[in-house]
PDB file of N, CA and C in Angstrom:
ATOM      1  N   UNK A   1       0.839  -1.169   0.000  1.00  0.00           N
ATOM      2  CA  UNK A   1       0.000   0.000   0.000  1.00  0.00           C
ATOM      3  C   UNK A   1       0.888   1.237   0.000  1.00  0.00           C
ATOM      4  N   UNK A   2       0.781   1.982  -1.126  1.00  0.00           N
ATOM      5  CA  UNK A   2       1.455   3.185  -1.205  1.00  0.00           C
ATOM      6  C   UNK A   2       0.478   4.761  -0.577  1.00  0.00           C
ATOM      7  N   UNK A   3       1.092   5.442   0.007  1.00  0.00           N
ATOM      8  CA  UNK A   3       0.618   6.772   1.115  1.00  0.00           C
ATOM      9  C   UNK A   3       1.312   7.739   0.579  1.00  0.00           C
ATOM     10  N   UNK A   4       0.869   8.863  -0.250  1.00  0.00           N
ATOM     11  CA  UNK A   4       1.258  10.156  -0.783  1.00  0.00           C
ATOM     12  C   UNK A   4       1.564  10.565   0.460  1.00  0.00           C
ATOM     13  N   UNK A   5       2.956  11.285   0.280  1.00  0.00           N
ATOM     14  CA  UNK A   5       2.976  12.525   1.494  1.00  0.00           C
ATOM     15  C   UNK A   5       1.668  13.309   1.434  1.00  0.00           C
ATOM     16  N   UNK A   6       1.358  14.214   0.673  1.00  0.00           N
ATOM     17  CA  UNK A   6       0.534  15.054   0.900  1.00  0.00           C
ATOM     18  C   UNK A   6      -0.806  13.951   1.690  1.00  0.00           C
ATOM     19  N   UNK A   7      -1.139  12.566   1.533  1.00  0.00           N
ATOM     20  CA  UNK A   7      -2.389  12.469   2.346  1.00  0.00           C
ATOM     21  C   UNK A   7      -1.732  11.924   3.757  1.00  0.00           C
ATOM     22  N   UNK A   8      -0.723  11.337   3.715  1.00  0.00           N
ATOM     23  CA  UNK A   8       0.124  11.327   5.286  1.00  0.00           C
ATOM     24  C   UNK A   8      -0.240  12.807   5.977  1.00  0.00           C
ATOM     25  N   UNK A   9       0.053  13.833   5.722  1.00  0.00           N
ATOM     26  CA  UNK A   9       0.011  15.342   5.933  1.00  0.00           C
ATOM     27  C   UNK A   9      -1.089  15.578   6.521  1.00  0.00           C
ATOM     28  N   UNK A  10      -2.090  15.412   5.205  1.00  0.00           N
ATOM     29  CA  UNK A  10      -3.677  15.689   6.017  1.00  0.00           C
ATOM     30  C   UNK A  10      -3.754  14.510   7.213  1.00  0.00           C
ATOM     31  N   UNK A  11      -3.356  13.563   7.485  1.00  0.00           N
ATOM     32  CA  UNK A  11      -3.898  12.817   8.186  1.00  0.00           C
ATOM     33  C   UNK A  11      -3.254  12.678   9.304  1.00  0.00           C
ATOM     34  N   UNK A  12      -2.050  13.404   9.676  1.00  0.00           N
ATOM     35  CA  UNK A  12      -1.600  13.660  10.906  1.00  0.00           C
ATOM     36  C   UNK A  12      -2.283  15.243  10.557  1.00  0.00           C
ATOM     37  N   UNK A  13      -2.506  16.158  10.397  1.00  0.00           N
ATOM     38  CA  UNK A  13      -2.987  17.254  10.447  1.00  0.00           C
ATOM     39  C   UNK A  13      -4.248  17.178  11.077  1.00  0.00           C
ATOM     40  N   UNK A  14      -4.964  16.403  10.283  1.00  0.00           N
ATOM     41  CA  UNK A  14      -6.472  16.093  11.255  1.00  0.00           C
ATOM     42  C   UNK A  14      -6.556  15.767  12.495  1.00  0.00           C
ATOM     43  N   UNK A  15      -5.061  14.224  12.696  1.00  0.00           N
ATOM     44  CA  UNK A  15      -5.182  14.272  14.268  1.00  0.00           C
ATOM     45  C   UNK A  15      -5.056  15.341  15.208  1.00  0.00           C
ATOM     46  N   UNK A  16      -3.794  16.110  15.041  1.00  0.00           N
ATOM     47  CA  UNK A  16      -3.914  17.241  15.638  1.00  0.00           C
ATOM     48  C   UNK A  16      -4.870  18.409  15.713  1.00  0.00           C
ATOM     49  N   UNK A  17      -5.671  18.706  15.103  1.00  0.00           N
ATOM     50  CA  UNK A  17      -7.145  19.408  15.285  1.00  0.00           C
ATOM     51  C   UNK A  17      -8.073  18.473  16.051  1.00  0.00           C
ATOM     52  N   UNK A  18      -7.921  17.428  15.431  1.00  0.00           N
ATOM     53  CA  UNK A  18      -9.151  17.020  16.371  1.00  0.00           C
ATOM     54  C   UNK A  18      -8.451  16.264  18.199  1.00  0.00           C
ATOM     55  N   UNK A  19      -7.757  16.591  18.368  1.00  0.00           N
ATOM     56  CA  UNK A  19      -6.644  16.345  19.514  1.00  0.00           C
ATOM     57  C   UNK A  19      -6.592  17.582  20.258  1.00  0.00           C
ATOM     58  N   UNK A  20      -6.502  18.561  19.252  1.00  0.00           N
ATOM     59  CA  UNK A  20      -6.731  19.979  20.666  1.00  0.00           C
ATOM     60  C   UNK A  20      -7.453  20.184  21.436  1.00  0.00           C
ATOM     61  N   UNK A  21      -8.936  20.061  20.911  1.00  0.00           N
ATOM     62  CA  UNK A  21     -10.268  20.778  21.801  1.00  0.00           C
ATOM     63  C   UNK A  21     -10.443  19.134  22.366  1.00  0.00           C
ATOM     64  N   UNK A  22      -9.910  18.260  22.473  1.00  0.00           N
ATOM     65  CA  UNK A  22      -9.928  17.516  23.802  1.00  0.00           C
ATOM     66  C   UNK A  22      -8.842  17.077  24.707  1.00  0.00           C
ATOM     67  N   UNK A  23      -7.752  17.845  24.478  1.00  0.00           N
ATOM     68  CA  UNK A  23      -6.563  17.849  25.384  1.00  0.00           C
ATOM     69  C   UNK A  23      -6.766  19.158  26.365  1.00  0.00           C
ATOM     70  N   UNK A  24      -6.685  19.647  25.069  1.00  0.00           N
ATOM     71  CA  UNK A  24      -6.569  21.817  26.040  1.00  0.00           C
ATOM     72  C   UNK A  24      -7.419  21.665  27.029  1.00  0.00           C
ATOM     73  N   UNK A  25      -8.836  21.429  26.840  1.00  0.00           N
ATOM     74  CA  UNK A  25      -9.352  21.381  28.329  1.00  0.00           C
ATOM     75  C   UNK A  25      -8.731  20.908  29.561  1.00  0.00           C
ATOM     76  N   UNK A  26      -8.568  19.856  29.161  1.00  0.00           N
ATOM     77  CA  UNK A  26      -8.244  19.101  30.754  1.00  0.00           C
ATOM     78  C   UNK A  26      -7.147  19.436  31.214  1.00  0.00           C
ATOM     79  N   UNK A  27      -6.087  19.853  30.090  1.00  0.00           N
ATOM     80  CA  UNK A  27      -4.789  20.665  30.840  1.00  0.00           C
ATOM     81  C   UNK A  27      -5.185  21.836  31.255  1.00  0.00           C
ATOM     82  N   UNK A  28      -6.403  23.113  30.990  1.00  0.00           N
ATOM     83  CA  UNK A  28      -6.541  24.163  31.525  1.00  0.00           C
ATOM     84  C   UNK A  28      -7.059  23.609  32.957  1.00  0.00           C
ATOM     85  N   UNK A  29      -8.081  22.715  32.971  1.00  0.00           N
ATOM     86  CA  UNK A  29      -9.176  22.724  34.124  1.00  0.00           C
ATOM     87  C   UNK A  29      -8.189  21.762  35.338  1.00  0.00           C
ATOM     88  N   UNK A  30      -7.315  21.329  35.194  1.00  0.00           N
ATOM     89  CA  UNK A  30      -6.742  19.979  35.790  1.00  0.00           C
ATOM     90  C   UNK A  30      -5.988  21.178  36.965  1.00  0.00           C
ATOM     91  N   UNK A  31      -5.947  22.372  36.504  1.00  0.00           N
ATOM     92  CA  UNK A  31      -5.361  23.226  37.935  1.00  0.00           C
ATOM     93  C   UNK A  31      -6.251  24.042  38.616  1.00  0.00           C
ATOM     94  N   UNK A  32      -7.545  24.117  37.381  1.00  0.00           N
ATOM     95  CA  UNK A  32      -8.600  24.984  38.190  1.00  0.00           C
ATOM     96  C   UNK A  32      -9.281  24.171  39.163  1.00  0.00           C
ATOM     97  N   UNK A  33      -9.497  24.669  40.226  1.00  0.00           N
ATOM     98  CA  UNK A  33     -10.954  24.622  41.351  1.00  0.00           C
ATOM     99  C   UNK A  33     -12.090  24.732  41.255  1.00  0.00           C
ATOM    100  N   UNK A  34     -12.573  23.953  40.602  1.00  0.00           N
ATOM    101  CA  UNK A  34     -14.402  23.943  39.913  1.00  0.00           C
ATOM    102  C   UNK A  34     -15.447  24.518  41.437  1.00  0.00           C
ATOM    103  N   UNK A  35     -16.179  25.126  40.996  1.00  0.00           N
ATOM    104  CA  UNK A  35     -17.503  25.248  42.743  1.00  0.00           C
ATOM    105  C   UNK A  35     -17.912  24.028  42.497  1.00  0.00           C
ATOM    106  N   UNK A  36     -18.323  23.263  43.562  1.00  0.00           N
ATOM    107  CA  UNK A  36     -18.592  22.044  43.620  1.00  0.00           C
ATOM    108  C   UNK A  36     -20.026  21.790  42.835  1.00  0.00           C
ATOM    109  N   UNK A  37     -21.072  23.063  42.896  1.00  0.00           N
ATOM    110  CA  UNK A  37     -22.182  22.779  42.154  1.00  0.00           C
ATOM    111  C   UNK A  37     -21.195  22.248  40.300  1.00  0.00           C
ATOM    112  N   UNK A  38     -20.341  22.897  40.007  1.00  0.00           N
ATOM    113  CA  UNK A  38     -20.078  22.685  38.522  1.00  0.00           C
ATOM    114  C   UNK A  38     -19.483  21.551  38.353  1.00  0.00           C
ATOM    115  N   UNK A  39     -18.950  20.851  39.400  1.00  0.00           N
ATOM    116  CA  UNK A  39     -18.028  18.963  39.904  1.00  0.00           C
ATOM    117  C   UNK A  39     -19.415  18.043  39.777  1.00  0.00           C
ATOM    118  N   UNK A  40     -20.514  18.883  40.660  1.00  0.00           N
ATOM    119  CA  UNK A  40     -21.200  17.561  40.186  1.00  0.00           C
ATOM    120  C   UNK A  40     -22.258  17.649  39.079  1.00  0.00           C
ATOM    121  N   UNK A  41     -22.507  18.361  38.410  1.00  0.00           N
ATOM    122  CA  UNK A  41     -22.762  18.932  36.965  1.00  0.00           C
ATOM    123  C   UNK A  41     -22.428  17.875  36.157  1.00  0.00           C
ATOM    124  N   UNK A  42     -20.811  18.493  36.301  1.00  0.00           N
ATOM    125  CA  UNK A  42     -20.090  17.593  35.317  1.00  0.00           C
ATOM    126  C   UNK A  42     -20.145  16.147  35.103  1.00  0.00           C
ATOM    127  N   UNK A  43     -20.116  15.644  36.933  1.00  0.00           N
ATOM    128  CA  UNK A  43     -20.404  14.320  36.836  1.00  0.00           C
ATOM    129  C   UNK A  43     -20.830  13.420  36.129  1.00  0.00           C
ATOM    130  N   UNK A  44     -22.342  13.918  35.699  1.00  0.00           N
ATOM    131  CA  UNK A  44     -23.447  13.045  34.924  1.00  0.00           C
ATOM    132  C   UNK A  44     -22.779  13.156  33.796  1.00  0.00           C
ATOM    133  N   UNK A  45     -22.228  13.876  33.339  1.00  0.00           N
ATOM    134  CA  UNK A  45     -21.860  14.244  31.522  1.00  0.00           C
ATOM    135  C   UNK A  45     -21.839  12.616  30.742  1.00  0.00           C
ATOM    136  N   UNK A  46     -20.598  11.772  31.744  1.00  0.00           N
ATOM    137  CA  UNK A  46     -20.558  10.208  31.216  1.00  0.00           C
ATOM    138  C   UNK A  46     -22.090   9.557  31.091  1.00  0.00           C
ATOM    139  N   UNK A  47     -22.694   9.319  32.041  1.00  0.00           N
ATOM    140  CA  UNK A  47     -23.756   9.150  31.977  1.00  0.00           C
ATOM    141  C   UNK A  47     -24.895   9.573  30.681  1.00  0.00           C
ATOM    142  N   UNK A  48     -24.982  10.936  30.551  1.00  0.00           N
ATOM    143  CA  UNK A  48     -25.713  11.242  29.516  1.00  0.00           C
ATOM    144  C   UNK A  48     -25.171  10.951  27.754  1.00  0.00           C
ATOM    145  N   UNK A  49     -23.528  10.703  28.409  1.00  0.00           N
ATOM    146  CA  UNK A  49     -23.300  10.499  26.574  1.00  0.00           C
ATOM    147  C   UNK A  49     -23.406   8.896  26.626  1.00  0.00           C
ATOM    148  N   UNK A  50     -23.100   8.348  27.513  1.00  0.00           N
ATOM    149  CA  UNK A  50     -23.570   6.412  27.599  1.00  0.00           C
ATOM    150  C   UNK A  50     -24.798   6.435  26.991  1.00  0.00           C
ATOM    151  N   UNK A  51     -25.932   7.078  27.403  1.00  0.00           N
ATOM    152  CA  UNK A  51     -26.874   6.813  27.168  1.00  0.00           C
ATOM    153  C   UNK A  51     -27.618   7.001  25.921  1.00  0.00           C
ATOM    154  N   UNK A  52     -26.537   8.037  25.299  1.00  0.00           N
ATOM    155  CA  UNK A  52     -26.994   8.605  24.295  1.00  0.00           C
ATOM    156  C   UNK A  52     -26.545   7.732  23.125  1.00  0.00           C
ATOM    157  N   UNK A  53     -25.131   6.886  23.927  1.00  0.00           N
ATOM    158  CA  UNK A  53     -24.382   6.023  22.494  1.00  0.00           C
ATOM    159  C   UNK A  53     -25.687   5.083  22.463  1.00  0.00           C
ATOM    160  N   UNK A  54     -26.137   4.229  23.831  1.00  0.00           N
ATOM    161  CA  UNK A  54     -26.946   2.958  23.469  1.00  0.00           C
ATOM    162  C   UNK A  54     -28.196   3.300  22.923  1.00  0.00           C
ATOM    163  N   UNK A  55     -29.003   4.895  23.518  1.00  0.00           N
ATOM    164  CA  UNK A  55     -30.539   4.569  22.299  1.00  0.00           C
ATOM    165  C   UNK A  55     -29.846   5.151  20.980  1.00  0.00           C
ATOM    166  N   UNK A  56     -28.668   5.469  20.828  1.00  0.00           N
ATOM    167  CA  UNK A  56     -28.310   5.683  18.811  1.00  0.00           C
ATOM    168  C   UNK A  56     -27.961   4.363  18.450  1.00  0.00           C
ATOM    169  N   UNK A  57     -27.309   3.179  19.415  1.00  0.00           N
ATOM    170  CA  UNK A  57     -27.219   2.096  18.575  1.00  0.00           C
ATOM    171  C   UNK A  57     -28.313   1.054  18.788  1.00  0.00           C
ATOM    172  N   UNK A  58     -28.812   0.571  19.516  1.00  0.00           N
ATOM    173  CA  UNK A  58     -29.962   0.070  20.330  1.00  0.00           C
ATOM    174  C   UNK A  58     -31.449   0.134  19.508  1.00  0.00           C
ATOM    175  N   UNK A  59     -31.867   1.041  19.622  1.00  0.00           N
ATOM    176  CA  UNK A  59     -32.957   1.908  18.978  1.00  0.00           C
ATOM    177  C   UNK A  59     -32.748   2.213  17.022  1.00  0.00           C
ATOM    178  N   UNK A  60     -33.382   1.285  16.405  1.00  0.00           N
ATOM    179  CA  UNK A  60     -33.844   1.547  15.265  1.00  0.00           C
ATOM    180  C   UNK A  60     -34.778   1.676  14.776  1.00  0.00           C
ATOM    181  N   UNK A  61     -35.162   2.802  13.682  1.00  0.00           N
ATOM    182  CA  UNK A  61     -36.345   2.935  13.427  1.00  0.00           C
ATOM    183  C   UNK A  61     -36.358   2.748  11.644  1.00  0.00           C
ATOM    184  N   UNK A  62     -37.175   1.768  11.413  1.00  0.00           N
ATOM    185  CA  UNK A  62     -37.529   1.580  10.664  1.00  0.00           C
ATOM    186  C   UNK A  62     -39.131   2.133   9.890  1.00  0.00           C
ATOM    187  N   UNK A  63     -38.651   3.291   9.079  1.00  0.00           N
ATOM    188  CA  UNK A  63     -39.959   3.948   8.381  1.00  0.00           C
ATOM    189  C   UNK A  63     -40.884   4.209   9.385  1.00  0.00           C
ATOM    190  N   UNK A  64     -42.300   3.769   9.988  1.00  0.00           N
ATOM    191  CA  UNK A  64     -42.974   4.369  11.304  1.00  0.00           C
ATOM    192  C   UNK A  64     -42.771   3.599  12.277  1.00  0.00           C
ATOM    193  N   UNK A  65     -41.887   2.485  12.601  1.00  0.00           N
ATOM    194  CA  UNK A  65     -42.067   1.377  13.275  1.00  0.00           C
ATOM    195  C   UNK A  65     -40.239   1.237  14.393  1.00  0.00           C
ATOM    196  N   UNK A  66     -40.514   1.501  15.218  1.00  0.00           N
ATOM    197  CA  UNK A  66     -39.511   1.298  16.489  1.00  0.00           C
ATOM    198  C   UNK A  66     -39.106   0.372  16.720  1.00  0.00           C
ATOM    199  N   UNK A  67     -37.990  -0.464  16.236  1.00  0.00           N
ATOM    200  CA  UNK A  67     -37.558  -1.875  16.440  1.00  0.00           C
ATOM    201  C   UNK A  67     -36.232  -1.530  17.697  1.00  0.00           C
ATOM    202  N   UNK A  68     -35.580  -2.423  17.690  1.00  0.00           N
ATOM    203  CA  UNK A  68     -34.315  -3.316  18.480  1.00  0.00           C
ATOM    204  C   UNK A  68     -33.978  -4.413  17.738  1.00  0.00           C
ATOM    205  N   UNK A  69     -32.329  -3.367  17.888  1.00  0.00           N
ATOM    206  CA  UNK A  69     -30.845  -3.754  17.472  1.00  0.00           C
ATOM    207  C   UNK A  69     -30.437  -4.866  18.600  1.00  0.00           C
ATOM    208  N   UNK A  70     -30.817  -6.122  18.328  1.00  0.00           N
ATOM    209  CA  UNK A  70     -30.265  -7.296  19.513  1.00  0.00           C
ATOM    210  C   UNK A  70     -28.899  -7.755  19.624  1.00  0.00           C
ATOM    211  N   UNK A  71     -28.263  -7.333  18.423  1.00  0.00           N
ATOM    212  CA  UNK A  71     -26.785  -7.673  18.985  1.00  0.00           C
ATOM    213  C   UNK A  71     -26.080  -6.613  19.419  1.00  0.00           C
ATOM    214  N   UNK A  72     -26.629  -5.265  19.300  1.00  0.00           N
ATOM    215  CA  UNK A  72     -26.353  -4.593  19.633  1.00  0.00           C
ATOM    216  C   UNK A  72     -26.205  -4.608  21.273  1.00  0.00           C
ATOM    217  N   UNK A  73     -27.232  -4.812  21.706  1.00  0.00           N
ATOM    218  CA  UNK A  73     -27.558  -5.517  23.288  1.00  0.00           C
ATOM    219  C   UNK A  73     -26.653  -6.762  23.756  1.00  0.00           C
ATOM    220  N   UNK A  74     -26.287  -7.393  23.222  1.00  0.00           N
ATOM    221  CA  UNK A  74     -25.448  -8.318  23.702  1.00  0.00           C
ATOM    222  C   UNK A  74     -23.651  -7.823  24.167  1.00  0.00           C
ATOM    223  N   UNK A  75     -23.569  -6.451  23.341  1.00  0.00           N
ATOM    224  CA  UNK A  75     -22.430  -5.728  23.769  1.00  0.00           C
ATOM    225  C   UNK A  75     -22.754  -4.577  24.969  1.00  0.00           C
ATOM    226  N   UNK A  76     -23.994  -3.928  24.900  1.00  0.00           N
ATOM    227  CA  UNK A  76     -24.335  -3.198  25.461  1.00  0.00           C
ATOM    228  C   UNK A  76     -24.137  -3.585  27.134  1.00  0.00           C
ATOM    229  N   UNK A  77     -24.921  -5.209  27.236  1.00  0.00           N
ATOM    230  CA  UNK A  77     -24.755  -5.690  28.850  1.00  0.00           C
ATOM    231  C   UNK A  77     -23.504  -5.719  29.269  1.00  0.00           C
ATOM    232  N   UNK A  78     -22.615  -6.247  28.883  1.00  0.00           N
ATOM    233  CA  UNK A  78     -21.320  -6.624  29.363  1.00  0.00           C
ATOM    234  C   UNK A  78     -20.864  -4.657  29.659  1.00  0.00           C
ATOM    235  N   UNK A  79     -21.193  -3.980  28.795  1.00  0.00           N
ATOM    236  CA  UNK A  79     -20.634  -2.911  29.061  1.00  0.00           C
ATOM    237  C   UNK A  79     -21.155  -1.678  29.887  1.00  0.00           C
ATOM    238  N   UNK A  80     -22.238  -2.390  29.942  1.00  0.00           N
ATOM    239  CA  UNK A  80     -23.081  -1.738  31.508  1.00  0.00           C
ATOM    240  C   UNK A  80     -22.396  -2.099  32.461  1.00  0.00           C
ATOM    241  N   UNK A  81     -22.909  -3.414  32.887  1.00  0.00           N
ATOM    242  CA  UNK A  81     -22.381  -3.974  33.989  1.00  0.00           C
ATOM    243  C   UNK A  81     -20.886  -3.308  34.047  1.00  0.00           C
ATOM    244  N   UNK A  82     -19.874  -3.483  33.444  1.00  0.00           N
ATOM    245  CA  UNK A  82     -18.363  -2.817  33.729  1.00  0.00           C
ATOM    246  C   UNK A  82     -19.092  -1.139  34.132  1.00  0.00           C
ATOM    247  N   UNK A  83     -19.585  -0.703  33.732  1.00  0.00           N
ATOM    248  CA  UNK A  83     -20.073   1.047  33.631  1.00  0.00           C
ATOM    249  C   UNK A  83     -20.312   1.305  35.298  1.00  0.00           C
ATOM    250  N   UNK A  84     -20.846   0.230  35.341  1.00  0.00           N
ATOM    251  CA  UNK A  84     -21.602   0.385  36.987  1.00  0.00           C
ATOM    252  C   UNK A  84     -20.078  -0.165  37.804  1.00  0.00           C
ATOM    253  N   UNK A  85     -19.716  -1.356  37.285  1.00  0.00           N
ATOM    254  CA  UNK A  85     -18.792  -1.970  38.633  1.00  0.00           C
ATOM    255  C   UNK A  85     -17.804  -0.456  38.625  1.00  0.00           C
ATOM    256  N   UNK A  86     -17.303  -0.810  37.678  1.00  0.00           N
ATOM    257  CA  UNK A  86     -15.684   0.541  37.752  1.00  0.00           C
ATOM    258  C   UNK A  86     -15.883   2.083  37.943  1.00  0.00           C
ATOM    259  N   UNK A  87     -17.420   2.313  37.200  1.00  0.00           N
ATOM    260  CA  UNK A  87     -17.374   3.901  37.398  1.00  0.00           C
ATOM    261  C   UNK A  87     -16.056   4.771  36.436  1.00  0.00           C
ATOM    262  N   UNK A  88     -15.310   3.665  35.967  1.00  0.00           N
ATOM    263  CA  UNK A  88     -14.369   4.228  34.836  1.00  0.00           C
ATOM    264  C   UNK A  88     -14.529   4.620  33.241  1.00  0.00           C
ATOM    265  N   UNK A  89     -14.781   5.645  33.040  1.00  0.00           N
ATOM    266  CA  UNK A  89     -15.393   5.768  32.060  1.00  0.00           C
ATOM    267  C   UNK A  89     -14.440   5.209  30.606  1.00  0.00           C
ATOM    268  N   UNK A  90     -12.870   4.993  30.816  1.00  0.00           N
ATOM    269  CA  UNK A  90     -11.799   4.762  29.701  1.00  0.00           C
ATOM    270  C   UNK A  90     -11.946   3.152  29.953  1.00  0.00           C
ATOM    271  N   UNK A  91     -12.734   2.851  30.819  1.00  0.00           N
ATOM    272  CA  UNK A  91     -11.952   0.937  30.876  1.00  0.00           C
ATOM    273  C   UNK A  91     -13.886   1.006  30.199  1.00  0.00           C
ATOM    274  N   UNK A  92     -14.717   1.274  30.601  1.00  0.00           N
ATOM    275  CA  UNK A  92     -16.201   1.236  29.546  1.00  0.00           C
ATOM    276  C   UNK A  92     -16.255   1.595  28.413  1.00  0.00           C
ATOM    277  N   UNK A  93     -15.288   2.532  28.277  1.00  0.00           N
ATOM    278  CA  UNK A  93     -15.309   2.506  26.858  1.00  0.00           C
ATOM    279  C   UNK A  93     -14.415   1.255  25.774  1.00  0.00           C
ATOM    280  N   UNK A  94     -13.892   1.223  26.286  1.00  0.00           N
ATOM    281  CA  UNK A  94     -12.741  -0.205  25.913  1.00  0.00           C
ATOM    282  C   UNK A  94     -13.515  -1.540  26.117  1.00  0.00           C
ATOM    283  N   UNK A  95     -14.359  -1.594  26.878  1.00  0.00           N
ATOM    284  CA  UNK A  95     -14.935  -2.871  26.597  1.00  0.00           C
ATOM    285  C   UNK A  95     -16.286  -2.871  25.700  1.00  0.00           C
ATOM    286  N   UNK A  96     -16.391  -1.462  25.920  1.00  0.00           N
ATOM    287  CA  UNK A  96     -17.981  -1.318  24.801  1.00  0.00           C
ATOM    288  C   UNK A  96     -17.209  -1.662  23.157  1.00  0.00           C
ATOM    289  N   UNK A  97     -16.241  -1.072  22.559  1.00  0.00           N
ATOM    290  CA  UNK A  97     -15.200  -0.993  21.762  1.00  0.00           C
ATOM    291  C   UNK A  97     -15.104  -2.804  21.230  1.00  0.00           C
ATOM    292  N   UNK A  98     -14.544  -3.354  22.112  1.00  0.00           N
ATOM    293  CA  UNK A  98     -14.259  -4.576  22.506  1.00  0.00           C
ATOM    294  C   UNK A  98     -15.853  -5.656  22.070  1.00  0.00           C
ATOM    295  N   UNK A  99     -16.831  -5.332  22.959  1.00  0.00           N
ATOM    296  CA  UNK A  99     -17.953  -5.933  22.859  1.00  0.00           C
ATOM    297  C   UNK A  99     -18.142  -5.719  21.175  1.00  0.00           C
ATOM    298  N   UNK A 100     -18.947  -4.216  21.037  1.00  0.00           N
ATOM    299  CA  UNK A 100     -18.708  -4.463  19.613  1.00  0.00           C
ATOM    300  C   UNK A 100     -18.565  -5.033  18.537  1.00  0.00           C
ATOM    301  N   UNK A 101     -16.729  -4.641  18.735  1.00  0.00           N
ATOM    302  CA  UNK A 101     -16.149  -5.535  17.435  1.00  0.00           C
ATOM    303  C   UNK A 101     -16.276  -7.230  17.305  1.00  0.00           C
ATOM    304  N   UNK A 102     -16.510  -7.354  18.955  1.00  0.00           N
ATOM    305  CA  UNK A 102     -16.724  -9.420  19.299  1.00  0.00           C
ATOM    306  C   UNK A 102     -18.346  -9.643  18.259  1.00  0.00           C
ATOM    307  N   UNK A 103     -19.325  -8.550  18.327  1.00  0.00           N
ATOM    308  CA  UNK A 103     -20.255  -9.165  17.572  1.00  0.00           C
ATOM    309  C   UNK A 103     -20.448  -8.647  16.666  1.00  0.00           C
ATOM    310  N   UNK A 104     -19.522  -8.008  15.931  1.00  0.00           N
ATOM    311  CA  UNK A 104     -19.568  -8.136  14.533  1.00  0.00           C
ATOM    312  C   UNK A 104     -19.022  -8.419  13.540  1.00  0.00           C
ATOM    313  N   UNK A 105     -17.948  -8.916  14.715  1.00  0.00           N
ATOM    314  CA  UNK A 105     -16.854 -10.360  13.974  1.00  0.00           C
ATOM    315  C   UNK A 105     -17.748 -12.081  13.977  1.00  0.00           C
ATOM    316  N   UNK A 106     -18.328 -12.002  15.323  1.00  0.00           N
ATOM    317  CA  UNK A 106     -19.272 -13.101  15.090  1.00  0.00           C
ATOM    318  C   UNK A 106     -20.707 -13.478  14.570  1.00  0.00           C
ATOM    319  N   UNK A 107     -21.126 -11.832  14.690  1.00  0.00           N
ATOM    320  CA  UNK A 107     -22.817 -12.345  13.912  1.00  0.00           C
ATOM    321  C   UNK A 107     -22.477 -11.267  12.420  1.00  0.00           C
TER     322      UNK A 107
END
């Protein structure tokens, strides 16, 4: 497989844009002192984007009719359950990742 410089270029170029606006934060905020109302604000944030990945994959709609994505669910449990035990949002995402790719390598 041959890779033009110029699309090597764009494609470390992209990483780095899309690498700023989620680094810079956490290096600005990682010295600031949040008011605790804005700590637990923040809290839920994991929560609301979890939830938001499983009814976008979970939830299909077909023309007027509301079905379920079932293998979708078969990755989804395993990656609840971790969501709840660890409370880690980088090791849930790695097994949601993980789950995933297991069923759609197998179904």
């Amino acid at each position: 497989m041959n890779v033009q410089l110029s699309t090597l270029v764009i494609i470390l170029c992209c990483a780095v844009v899309t690498a700023i606006p989620r680094i810079i934060p956490f290096m600005v905020i990682r010295n600031v002192k949040l008011p605790r109302v804005v700590g637990k604000w923040l809290s839920f944030i994991p929560v609301c984007i979890f939830t938001a990945l499983i009814a976008d994959s979970f939830m299909v709609q077909n023309q007027s009719v509301l079905s379920f994505d079932w293998k979708a669910l078969v990755a989804i449990i395993p990656t609840l359950i971790v969501a709840l035990w660890t409370k880690n949002l980088a090791v849930t995402v790695i097994v949601g990742i993980v789950g995933m790719a297991t069923v759609r390598l197998l179904f």
